[in-house]
N, C-alpha and C. Protein backbone atom coordinates (compact mmCIF):
# COMPACT_ATOMS: atom_id res chain seq x y z
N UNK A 1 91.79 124.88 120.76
CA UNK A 1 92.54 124.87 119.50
C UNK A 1 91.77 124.05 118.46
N UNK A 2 91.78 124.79 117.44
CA UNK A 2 90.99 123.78 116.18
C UNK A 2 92.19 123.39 115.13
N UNK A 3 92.03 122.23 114.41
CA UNK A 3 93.10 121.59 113.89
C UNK A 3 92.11 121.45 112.31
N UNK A 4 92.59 121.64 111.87
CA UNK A 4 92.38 121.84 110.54
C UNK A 4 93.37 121.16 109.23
N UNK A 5 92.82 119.91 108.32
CA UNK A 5 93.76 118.59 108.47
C UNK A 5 93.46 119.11 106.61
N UNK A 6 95.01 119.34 105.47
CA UNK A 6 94.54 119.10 104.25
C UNK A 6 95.50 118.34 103.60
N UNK A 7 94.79 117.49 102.93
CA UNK A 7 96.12 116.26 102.43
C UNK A 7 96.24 117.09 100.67
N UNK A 8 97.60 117.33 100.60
CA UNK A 8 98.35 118.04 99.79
C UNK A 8 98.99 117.63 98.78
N UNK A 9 99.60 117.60 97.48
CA UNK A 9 100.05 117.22 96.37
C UNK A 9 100.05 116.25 95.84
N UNK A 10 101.12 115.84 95.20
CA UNK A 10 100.91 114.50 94.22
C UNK A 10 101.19 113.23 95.44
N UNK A 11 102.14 113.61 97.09
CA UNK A 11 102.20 112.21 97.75
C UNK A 11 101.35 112.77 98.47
N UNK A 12 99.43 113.34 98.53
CA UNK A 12 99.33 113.69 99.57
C UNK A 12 100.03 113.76 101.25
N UNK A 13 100.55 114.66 101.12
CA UNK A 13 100.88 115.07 102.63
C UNK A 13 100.10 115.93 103.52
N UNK A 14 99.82 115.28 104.41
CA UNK A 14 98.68 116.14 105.28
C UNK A 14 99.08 117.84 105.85
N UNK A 15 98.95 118.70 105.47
CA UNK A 15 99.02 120.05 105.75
C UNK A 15 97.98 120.32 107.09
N UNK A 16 98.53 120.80 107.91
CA UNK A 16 97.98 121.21 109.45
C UNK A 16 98.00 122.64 109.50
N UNK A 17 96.65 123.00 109.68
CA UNK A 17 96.78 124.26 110.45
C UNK A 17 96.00 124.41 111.81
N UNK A 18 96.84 125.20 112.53
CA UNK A 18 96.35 124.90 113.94
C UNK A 18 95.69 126.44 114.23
N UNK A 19 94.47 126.53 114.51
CA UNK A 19 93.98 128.20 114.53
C UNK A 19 93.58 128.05 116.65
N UNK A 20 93.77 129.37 116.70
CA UNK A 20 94.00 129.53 117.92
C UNK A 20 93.53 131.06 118.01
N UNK A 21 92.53 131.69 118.80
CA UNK A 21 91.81 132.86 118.51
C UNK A 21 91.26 133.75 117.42
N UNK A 22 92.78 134.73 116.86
CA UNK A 22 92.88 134.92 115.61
C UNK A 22 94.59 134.17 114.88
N UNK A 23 94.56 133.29 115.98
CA UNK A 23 96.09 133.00 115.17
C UNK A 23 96.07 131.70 114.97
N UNK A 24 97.44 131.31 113.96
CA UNK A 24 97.88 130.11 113.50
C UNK A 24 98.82 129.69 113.28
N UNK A 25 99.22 128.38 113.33
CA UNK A 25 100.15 128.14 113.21
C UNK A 25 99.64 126.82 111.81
N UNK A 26 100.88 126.51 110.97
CA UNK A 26 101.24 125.62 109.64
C UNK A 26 101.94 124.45 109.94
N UNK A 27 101.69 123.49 110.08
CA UNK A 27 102.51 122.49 110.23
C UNK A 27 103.11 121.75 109.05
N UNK A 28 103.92 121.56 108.01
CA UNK A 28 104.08 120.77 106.97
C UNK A 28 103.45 120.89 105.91
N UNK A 29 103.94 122.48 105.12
CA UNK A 29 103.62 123.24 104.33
C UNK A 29 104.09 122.33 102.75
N UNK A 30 103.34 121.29 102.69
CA UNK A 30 103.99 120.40 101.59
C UNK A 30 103.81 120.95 100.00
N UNK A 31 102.71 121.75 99.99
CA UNK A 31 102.69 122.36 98.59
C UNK A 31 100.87 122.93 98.50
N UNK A 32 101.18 123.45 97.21
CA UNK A 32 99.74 124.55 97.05
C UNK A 32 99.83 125.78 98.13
N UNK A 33 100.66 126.62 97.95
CA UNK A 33 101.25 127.70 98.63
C UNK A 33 99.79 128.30 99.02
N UNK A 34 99.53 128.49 97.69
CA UNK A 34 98.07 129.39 97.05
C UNK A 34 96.81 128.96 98.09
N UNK A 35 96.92 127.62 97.83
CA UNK A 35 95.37 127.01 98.76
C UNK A 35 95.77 127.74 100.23
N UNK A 36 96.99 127.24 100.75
CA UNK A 36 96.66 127.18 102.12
C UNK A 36 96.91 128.91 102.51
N UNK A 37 97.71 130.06 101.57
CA UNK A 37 97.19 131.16 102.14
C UNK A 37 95.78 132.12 101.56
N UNK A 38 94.81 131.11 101.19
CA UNK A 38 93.45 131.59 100.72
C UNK A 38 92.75 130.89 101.68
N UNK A 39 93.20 129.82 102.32
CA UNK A 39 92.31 129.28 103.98
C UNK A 39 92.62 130.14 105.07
N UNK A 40 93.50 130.95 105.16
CA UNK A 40 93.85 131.59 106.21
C UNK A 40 93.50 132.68 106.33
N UNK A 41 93.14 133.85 104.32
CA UNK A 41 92.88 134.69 104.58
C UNK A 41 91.25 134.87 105.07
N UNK A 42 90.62 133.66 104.25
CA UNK A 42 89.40 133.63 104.45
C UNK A 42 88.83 133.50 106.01
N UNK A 43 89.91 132.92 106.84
CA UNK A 43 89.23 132.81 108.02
C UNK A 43 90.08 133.80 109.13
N UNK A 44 91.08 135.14 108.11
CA UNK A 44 91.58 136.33 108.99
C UNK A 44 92.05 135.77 110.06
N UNK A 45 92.51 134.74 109.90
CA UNK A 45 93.85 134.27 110.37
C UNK A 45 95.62 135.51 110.39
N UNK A 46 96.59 135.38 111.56
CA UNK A 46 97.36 135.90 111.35
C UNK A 46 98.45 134.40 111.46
N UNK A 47 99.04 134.21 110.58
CA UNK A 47 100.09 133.02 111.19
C UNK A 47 100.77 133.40 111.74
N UNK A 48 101.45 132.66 112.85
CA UNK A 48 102.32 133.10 113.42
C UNK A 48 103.82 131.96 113.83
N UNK A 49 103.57 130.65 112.81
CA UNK A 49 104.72 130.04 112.80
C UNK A 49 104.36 128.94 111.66
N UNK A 50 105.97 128.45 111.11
CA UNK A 50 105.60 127.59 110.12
C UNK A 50 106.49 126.48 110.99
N UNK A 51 106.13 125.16 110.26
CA UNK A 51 106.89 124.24 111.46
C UNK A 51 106.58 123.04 110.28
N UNK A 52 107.71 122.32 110.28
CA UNK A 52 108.10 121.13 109.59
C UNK A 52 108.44 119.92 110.60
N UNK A 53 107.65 119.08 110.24
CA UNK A 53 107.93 117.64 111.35
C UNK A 53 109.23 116.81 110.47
N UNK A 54 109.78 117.08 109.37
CA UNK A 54 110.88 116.85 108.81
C UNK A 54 111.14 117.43 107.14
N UNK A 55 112.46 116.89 106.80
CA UNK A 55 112.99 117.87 105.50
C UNK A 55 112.17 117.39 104.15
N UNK A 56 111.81 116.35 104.32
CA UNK A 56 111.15 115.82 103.07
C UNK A 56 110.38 116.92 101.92
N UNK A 57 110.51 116.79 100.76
CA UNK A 57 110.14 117.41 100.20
C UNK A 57 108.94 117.88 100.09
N UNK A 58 107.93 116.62 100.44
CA UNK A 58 106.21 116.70 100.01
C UNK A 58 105.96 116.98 101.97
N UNK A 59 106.65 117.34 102.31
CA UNK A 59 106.34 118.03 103.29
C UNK A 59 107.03 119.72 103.63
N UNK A 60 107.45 119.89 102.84
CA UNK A 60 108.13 121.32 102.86
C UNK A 60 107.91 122.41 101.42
N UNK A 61 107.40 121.94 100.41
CA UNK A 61 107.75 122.16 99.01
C UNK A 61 106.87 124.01 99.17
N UNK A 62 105.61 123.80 99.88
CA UNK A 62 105.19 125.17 99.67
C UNK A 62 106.00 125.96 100.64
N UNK A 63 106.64 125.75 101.95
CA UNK A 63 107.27 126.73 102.65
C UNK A 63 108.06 128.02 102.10
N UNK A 64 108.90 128.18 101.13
CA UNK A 64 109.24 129.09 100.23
C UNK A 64 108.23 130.19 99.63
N UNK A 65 106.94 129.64 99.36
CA UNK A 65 106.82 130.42 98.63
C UNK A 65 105.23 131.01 99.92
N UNK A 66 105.06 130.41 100.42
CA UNK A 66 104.48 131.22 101.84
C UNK A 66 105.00 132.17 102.46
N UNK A 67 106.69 131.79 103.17
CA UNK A 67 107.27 132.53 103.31
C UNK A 67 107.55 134.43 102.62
N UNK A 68 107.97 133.81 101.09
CA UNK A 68 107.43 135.42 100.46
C UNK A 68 106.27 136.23 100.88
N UNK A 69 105.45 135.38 100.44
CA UNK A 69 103.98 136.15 100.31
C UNK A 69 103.51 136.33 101.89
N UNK A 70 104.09 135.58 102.88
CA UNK A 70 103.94 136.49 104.34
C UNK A 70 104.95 137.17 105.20
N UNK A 71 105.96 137.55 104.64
CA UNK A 71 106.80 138.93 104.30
C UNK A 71 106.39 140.12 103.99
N UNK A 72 105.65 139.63 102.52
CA UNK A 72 104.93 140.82 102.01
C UNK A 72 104.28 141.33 102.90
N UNK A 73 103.31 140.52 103.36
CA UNK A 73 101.91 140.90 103.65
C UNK A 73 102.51 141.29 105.46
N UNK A 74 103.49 140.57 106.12
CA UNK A 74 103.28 140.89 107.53
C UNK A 74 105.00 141.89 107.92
N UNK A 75 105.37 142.18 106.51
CA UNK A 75 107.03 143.44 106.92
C UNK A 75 107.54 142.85 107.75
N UNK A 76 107.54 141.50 108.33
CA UNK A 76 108.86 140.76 108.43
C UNK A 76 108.95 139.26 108.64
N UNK A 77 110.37 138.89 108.03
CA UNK A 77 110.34 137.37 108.15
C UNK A 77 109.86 136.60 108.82
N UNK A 78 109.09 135.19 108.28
CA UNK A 78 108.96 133.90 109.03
C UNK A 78 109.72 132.52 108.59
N UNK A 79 110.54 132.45 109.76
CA UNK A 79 111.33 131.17 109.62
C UNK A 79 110.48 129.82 109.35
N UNK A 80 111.32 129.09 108.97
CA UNK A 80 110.66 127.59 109.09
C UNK A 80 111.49 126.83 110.24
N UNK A 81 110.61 126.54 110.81
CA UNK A 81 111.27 125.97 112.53
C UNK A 81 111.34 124.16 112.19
N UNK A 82 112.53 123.72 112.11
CA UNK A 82 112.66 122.43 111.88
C UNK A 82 114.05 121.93 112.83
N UNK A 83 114.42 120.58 112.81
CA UNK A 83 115.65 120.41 113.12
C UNK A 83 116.80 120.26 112.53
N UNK A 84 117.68 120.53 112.71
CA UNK A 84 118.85 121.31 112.36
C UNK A 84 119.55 119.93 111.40
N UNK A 85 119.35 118.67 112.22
CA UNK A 85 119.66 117.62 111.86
C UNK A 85 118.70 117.23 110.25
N UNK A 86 118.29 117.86 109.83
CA UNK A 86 117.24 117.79 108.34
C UNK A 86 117.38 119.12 107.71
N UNK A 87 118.64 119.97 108.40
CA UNK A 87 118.91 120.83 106.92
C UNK A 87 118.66 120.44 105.62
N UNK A 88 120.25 119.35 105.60
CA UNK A 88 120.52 118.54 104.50
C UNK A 88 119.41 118.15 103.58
N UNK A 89 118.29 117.54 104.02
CA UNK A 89 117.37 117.53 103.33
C UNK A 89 116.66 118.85 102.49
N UNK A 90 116.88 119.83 103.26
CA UNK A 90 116.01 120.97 102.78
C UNK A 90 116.93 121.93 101.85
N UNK A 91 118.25 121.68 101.74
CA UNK A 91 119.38 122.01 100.85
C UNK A 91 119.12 121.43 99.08
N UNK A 92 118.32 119.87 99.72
CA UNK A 92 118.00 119.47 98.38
C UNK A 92 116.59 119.09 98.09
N UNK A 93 115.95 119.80 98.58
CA UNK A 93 114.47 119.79 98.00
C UNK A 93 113.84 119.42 96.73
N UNK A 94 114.79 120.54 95.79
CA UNK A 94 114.46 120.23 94.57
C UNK A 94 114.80 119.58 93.89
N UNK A 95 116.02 118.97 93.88
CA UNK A 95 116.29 117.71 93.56
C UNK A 95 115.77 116.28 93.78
N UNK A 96 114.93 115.93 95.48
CA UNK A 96 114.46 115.43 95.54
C UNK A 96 113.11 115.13 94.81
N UNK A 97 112.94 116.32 94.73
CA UNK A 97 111.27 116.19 94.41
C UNK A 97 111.09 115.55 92.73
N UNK A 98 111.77 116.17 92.05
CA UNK A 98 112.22 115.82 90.92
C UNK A 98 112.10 114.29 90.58
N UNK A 99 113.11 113.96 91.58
CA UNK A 99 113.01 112.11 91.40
C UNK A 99 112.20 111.62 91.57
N UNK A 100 111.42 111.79 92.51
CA UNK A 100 109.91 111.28 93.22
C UNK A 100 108.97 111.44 92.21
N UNK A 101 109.25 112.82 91.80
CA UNK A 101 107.75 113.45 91.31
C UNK A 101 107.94 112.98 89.68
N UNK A 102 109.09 113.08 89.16
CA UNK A 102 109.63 113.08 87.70
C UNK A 102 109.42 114.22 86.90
N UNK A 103 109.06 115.08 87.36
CA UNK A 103 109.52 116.74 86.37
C UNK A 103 110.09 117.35 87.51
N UNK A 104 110.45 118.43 87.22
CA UNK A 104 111.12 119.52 88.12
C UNK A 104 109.85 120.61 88.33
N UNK A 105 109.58 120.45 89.45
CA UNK A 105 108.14 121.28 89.92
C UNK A 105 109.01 122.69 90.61
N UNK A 106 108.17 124.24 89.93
CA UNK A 106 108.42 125.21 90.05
C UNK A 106 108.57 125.50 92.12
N UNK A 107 109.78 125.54 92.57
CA UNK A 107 109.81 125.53 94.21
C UNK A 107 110.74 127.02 94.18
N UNK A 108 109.65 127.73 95.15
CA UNK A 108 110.43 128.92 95.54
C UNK A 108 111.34 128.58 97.07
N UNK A 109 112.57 128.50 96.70
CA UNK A 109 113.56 128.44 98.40
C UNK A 109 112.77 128.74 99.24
N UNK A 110 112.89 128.14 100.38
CA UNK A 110 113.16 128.75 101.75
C UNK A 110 114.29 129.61 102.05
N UNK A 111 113.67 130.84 102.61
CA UNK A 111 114.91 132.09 102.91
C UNK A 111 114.97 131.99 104.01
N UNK A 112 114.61 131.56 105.35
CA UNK A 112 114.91 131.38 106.28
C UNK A 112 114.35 130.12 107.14
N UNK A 113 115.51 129.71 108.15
CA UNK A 113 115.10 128.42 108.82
C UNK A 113 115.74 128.87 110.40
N UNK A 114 114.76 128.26 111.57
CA UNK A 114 115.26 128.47 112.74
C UNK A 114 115.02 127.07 113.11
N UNK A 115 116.23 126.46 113.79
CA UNK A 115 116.51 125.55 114.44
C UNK A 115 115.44 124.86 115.50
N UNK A 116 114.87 124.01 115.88
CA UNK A 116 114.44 123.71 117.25
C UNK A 116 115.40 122.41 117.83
N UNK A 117 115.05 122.30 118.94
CA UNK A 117 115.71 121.32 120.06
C UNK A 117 115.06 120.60 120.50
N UNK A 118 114.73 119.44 120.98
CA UNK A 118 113.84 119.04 122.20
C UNK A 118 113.88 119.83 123.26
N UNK A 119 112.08 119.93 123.68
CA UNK A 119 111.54 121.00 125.01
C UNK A 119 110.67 121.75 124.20
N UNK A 120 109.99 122.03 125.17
CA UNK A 120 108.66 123.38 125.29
C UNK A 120 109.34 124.24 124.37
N UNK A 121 108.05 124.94 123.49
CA UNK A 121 108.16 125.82 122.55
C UNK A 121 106.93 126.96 122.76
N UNK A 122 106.90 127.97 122.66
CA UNK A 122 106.36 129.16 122.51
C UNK A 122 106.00 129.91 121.39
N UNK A 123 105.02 129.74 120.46
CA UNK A 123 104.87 130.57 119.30
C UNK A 123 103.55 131.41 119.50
N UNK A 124 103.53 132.66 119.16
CA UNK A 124 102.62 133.26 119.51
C UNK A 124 102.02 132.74 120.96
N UNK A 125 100.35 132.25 121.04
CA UNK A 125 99.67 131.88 121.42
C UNK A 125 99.77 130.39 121.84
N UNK A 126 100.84 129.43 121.18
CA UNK A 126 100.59 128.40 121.22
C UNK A 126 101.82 127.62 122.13
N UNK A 127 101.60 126.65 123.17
CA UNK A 127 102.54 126.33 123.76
C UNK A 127 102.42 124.83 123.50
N UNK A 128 103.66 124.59 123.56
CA UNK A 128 103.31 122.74 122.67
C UNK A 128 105.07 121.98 122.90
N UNK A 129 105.25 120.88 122.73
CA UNK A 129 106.44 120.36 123.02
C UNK A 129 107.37 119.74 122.14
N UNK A 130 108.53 120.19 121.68
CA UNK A 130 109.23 119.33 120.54
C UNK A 130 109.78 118.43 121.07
N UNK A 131 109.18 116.93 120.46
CA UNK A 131 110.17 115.48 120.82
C UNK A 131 110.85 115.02 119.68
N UNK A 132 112.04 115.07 119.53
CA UNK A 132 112.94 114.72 119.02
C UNK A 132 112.77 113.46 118.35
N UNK A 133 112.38 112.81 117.21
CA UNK A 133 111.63 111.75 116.66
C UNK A 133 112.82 110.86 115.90
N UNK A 134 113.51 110.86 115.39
CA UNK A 134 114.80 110.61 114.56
C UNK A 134 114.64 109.18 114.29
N UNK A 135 114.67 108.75 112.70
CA UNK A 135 114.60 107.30 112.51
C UNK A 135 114.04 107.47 111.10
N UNK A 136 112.76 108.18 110.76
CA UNK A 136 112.96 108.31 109.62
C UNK A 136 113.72 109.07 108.89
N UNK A 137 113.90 110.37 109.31
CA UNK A 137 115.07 110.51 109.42
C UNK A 137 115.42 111.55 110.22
N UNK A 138 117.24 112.10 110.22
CA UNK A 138 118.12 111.93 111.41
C UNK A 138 116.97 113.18 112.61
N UNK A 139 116.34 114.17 111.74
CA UNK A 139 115.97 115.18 112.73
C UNK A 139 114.52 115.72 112.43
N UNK A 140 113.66 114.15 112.15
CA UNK A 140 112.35 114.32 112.41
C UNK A 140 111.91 114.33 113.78
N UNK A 141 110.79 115.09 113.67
CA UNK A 141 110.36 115.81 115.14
C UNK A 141 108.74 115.45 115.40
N UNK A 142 108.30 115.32 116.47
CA UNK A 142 106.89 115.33 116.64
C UNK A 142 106.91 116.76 117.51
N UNK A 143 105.42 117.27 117.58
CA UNK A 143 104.82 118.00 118.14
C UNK A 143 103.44 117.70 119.09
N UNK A 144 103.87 118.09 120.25
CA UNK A 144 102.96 117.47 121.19
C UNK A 144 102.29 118.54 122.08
N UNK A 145 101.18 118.88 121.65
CA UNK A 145 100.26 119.85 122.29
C UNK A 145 99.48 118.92 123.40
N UNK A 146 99.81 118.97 124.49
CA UNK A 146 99.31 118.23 125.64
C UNK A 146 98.15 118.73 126.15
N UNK A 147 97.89 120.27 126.19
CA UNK A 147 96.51 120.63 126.88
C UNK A 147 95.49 119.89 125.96
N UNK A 148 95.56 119.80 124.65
CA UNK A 148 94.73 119.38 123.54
C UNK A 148 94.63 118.06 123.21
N UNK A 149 95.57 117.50 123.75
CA UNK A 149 95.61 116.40 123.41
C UNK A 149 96.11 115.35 122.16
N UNK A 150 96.83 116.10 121.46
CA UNK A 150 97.38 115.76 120.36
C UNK A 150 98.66 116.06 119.96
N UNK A 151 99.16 114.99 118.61
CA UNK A 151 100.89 114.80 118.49
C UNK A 151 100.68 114.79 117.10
N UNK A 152 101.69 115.63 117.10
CA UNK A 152 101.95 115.57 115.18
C UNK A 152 102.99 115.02 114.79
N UNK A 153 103.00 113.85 114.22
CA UNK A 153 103.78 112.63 114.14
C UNK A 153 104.71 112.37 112.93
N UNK A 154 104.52 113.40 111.74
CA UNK A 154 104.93 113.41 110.43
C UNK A 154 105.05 112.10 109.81
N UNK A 155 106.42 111.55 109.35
CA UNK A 155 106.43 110.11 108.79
C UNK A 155 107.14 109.49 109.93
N UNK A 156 106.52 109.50 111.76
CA UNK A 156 107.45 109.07 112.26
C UNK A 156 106.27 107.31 112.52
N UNK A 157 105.02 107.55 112.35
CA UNK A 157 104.25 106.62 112.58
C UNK A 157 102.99 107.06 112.35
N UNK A 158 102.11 106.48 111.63
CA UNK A 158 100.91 106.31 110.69
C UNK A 158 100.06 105.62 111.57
N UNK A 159 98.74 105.55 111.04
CA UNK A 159 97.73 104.65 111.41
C UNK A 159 98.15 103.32 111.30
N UNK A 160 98.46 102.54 112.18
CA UNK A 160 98.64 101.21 111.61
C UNK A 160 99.89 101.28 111.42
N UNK A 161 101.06 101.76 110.80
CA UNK A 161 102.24 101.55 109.91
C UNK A 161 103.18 102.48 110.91
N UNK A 162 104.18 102.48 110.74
CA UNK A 162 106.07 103.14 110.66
C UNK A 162 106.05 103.75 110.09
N UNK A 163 107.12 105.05 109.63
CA UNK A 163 107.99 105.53 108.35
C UNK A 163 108.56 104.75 107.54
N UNK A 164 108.97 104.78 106.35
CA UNK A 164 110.04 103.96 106.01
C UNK A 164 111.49 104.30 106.42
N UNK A 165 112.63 103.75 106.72
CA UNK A 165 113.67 103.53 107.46
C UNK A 165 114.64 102.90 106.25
N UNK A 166 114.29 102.87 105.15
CA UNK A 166 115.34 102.58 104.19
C UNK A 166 116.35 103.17 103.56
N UNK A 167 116.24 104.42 104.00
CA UNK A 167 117.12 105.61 103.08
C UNK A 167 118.59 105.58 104.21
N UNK A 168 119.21 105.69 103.21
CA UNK A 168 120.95 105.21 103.73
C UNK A 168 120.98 106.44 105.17
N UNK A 169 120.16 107.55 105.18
CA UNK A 169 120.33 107.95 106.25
C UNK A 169 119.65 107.60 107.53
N UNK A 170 118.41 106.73 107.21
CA UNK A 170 117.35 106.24 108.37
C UNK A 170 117.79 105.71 109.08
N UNK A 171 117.14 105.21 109.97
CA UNK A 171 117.58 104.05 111.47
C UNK A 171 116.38 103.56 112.06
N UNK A 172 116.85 102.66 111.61
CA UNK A 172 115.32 101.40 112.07
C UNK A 172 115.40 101.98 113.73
N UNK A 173 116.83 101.46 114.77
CA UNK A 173 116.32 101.14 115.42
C UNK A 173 116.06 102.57 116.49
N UNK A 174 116.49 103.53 115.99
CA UNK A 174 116.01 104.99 116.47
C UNK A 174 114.82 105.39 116.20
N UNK A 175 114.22 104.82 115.36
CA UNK A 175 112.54 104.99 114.83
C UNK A 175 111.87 104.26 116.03
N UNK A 176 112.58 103.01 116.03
CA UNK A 176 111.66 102.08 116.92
C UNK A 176 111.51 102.48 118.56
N UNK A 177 112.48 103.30 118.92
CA UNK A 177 112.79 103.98 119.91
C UNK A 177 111.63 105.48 120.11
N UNK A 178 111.60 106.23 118.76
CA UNK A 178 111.20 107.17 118.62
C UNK A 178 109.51 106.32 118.70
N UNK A 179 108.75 105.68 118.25
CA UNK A 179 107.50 104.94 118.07
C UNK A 179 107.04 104.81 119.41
N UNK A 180 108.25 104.31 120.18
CA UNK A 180 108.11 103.85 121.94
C UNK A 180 107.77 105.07 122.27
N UNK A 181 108.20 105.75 122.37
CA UNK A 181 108.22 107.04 123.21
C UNK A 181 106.94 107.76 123.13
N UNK A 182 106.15 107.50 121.84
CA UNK A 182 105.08 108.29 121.32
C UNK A 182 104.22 107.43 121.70
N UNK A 183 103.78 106.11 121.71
CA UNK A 183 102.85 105.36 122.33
C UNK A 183 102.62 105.50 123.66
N UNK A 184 103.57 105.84 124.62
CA UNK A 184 103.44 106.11 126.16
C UNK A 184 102.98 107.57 126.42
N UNK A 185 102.41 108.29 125.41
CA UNK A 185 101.82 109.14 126.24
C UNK A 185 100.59 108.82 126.27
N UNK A 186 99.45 109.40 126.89
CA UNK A 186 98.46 109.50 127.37
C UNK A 186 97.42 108.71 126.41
N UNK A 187 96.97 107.66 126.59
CA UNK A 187 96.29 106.60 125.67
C UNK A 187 95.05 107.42 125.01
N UNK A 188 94.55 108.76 125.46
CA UNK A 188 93.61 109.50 124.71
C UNK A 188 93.85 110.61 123.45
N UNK A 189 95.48 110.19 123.32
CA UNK A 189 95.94 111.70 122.13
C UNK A 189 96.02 111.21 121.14
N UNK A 190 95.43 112.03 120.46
CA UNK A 190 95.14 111.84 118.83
C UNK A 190 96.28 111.75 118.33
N UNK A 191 96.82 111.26 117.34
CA UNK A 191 97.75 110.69 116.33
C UNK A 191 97.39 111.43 114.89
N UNK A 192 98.30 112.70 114.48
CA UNK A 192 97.69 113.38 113.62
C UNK A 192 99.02 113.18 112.78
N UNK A 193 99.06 112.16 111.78
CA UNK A 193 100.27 112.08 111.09
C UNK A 193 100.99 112.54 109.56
N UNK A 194 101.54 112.25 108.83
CA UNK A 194 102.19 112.81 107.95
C UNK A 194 101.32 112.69 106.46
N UNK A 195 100.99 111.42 106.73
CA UNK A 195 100.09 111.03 105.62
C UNK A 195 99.04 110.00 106.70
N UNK A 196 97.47 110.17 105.49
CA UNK A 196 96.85 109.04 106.14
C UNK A 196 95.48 109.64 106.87
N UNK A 197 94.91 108.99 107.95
CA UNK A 197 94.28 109.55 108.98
C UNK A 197 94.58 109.57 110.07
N UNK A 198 94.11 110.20 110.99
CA UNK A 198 94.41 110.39 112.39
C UNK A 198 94.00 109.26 113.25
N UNK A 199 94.61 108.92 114.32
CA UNK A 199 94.61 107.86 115.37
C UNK A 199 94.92 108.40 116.44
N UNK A 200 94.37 107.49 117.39
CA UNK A 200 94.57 107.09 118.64
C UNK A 200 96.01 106.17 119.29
N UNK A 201 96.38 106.63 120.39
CA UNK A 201 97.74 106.05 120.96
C UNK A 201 97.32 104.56 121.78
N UNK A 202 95.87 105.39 122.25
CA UNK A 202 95.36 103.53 122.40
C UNK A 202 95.00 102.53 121.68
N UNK A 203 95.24 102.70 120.39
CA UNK A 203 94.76 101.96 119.30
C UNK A 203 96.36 101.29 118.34
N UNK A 204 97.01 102.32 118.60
CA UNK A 204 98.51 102.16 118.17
C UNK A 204 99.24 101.56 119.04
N UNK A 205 98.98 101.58 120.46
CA UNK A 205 99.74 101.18 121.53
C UNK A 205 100.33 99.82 121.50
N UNK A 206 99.70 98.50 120.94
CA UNK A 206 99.47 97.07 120.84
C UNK A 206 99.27 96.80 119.57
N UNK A 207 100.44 97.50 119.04
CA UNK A 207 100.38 96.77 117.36
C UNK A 207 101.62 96.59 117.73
N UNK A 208 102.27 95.42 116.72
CA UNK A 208 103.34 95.07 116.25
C UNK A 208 103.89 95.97 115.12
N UNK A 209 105.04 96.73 115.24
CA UNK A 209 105.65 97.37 113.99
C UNK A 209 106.32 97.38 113.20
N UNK A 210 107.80 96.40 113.69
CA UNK A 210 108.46 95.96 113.40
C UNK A 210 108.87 94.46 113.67
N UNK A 211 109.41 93.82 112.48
CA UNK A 211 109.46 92.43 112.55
C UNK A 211 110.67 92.12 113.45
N UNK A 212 110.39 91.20 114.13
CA UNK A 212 111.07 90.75 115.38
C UNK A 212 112.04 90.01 114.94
C-alpha cells in the first residue's frame, strides 16, 4: 500500500490517499475537491471509499463535492463512512467553517453517509480496522491498517501533542483513554495524523500528554 500524505486548506489538514493496485481509498477529504480528483485521475486510480477520521469541517469540507463528481463519473453513489456519533458535526459544516474560516466558503453537501462501528472493515481491496477514538470528539475514529503498519489518527493525537478537548462536546478523559489505546500497538506503526507530520508509536509512547 502506498500512502500518499496532502496537507489541505486554510487549517492545513492532511488529506490521505491510500492507492492499492488500481484502487483507492480518501481519508479526510478536507477541501480542494479539484486537486485531489486530478491526483487520482492522473494516476487512473478508481476510488473506492471515502472515510473521515471525524466531523470537523477542515476535515470533511471537500467530501460533497467529490462525492458528485464520482457519481458522475462511476453511475453510483459513494458514501462517506464516518461515525454516527459526528453526524452532528457534519449537519453543521457550514456553519462551522464560517466561524473558523470567517467568510462562508462555497461547500457542496454531503448526499450520503454510512455509519461505521468499531471492527474490521472491508473496502474494495483494502482491509484495515476501525478503533473507536472519542475525546476529541464524541465519534472520532482511527484507522489501523496492521499488515502496513500504520494508524490514521485524525485530531486524536499529533506528533508530540493531543487534540484539543475543549469544545463543550470533548472529553479529556476519553481522549486520554483513546491516546492509551493507540500507543500500545506495535512500537513500529507509523502515526499518520490529522495535521502535522507523521510519527512513530515508539516515539509517542513516553511522552507526557496530559497534565497530571
Amino acid at each position: 500500500m502506498q500512502i500518499l500524505t496532502f496537507p489541505l486548506g486554510q487549517l492545513q489538514a492532511n488529506c490521505y490517499i491510500l492507492t492499492q493496485e488500481n484502487e483507492c481509498l480518501i481519508i479526510d477529504p478536507g477541501d480542494s475537491a479539484d486537486f485531489i480528483l486530478e491526483e487520482v485521475m492522473r494516476k487512473n486510480l478508481k476510488v473506492v471509499g471515502l472515510l473521515a477520521t471525524h466531523g470537523h469541517f477542515d476535515h470533511v469540507m471537500a467530501a460533497g463535492e467529490l462525492q458528485l463528481s464520482l457519481e458522475i463519473l462511476y453511475q453510483s453513489p459513494l458514501p462517506l463512512h464516518i461515525c454516527k456519533e459526528d453526524e452532528f458535526l457534519i449537519k453543521r459544516v457550514k456553519e462551522t467553517a464560517k466561524h473558523f474560516l470567517g467568510h462562508t466558503p462555497g461547500i457542496i453537501p454531503i448526499n450520503s453517509l454510512e455509519f461505521i462501528i468499531e471492527g474490521q472493515l472491508t473496502i474494495g481491496s483494502f482491509e484495515f480496522k476501525v478503533i473507536h477514538s472519542p475525546g476529541h470528539t464524541p465519534g472520532s475514529c482511527s484507522f489501523h491498517f496492521s499488515i502496513d503498519s500504520a494508524i490514521f489518527t485524525g485530531d486524536t493525537l499529533f506528533k508530540g501533542a493531543v487534540g484539543d478537548y475543549s469544545h463543550k462536546y470533548s472529553d479529556r478523559n476519553k481522549l486520554q483513554d483513546s491516546v492509551k489505546r493507540i500507543i500500545s500497538l506495535d512500537e513500529a506503526t507509523t502515526i499518520y495524523p490529522g495535521h502535522g507530520e507523521d510519527t512513530l508509536v515508539r516515539d509517542e509512547s513516553n511522552k507526557i500528554y496530559f497534565n497530571r
